[in-house]
Protein backbone atom coordinates (compact mmCIF):
# COMPACT_ATOMS: atom_id res chain seq x y z
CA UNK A 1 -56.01 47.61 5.52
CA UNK A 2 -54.74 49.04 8.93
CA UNK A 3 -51.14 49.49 9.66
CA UNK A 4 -51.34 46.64 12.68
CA UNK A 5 -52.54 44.57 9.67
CA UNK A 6 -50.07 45.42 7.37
CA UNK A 7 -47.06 44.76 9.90
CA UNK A 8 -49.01 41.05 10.83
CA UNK A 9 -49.12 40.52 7.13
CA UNK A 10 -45.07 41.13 7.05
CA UNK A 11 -44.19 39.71 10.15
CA UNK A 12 -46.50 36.49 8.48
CA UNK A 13 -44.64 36.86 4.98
CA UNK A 14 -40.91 36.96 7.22
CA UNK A 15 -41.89 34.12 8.95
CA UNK A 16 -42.48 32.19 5.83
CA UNK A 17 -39.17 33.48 4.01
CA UNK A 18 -37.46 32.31 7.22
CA UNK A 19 -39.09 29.33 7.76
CA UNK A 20 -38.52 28.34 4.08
CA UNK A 21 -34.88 29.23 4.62
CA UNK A 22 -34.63 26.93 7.17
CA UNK A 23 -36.06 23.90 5.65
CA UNK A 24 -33.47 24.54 2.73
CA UNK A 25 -31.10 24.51 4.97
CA UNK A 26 -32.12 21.29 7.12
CA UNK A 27 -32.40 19.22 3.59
CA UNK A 28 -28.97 20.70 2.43
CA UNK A 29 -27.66 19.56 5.76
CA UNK A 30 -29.70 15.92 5.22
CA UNK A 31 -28.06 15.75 1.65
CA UNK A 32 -24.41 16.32 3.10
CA UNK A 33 -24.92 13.81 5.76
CA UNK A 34 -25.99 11.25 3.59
CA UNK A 35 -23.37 12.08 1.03
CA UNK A 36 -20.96 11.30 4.14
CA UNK A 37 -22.67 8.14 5.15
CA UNK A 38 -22.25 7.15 1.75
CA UNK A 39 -18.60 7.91 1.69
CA UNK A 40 -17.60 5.94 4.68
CA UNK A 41 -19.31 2.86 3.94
CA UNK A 42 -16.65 0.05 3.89
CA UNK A 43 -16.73 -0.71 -0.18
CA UNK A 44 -15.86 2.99 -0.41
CA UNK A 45 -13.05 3.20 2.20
CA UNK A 46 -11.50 0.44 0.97
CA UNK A 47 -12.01 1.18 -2.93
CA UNK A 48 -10.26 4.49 -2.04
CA UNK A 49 -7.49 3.06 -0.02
CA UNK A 50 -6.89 0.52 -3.22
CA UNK A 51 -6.62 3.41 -5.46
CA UNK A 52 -4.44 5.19 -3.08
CA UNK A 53 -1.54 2.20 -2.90
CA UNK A 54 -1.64 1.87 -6.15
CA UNK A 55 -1.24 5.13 -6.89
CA UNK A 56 1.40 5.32 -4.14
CA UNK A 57 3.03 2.02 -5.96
CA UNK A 58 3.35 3.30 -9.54
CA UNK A 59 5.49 5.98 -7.66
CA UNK A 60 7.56 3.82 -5.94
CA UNK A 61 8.04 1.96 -9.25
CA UNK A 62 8.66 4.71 -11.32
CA UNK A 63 10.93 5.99 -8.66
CA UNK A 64 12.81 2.73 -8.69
CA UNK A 65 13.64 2.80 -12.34
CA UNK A 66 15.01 6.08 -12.29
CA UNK A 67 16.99 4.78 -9.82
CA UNK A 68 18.16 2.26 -11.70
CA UNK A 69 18.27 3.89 -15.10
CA UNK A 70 20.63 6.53 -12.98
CA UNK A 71 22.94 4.33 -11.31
CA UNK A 72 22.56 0.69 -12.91
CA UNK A 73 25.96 -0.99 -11.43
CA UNK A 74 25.16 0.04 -7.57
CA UNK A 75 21.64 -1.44 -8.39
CA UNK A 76 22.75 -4.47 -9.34
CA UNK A 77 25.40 -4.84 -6.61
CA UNK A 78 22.00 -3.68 -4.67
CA UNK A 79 20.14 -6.42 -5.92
CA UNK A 80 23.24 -9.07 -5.70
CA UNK A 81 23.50 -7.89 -1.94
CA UNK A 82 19.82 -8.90 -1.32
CA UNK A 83 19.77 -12.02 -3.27
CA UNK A 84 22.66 -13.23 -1.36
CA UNK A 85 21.28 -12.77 1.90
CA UNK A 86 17.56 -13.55 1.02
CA UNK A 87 19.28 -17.64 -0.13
CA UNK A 88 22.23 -17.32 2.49
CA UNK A 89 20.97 -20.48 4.25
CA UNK A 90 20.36 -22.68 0.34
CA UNK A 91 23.97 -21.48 -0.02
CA UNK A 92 25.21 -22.06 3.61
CA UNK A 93 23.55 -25.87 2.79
CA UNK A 94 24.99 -26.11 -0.63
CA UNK A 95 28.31 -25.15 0.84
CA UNK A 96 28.28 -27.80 3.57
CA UNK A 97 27.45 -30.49 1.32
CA UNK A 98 30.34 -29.60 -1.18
CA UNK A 99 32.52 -29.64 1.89
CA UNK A 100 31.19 -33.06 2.74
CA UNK A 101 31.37 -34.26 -0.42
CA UNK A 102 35.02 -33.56 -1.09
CA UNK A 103 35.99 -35.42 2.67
CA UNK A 104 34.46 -38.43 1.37
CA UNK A 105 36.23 -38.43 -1.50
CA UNK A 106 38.98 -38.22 0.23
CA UNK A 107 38.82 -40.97 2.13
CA UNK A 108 38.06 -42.98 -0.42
CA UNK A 109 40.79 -42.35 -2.28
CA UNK A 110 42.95 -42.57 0.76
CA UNK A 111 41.27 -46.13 1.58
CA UNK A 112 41.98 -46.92 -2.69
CA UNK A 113 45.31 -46.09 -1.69
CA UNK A 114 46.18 -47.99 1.14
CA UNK A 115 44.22 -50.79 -0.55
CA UNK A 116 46.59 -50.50 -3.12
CA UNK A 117 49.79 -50.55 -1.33
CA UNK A 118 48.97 -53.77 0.59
C-alpha cells in the first residue's frame, strides 16, 4: 500500500467516524424534539398546571392553619368580618323587615287602643 493510499484510506475511515457522529447527533436532536412535542401537548400542560395548583393549594392551606393555630381569636374576628359582609344585604333585608314589623304592630295596638277608648 502507497502512502497516497494510506492517507485516502484515513481520510475514508474520518469521514465515516464523522459522519457517524453526526447521525448520532441528528437522532439525539430528533429524540429531544419529540420529547418536547410530547411535553407541550395540551393533556400534559394542563396535567402539570393541575398538579402545580394543587400543590400551590395544600400550601396555602397549610399556611392558613398555622395561621389559625397561631392566632385563633383574630381569625375568627377574621372570619366574623367576612361573613358579615359576604350576607350584609340578607341582614340589611332581615333588618328592614323587623323594623317593619314592629311599626305595624304599633299601629295596631295604637288602633286597639283608640278602639278601646271610644
Amino acid at each position: 500500500m502507497t502512502a497516497e493510499s494510506q492517507s485516502v484510506a484515513d481520510a475514508r475511515r474520518r469521514a465515516a467516524d464523522a459522519r457517524a457522529r453526526f447521525e448520532a447527533t441528528v437522532d439525539e436532536v430528533i429524540e429531544r424534539g419529540e420529547d418536547l412535542l410530547h411535553s407541550l401537548t395540551p393533556h400534559n400542560l394542563a396535567r402539570d398546571a393541575w398538579e402545580a395548583a394543587k400543590s400551590k393549594g395544600a400550601d396555602l392551606a397549610e399556611d392558613a392553619v398555622d395561621a389559625v393555630s397561631k392566632r385563633p381569636v383574630a381569625a375568627t374576628g377574621i372570619v366574623a368580618a367576612v361573613a358579615l359582609f359576604l350576607a350584609r344585604e340578607p341582614l340589611m333585608d332581615l333588618a328592614d323587615r323587623l323594623m317593619h314589623s314592629k311599626n305595624k304592630s304599633k299601629a295596631r295596638k295604637g288602633q286597639k287602643e283608640k278602639m278601646e277608648t271610644t
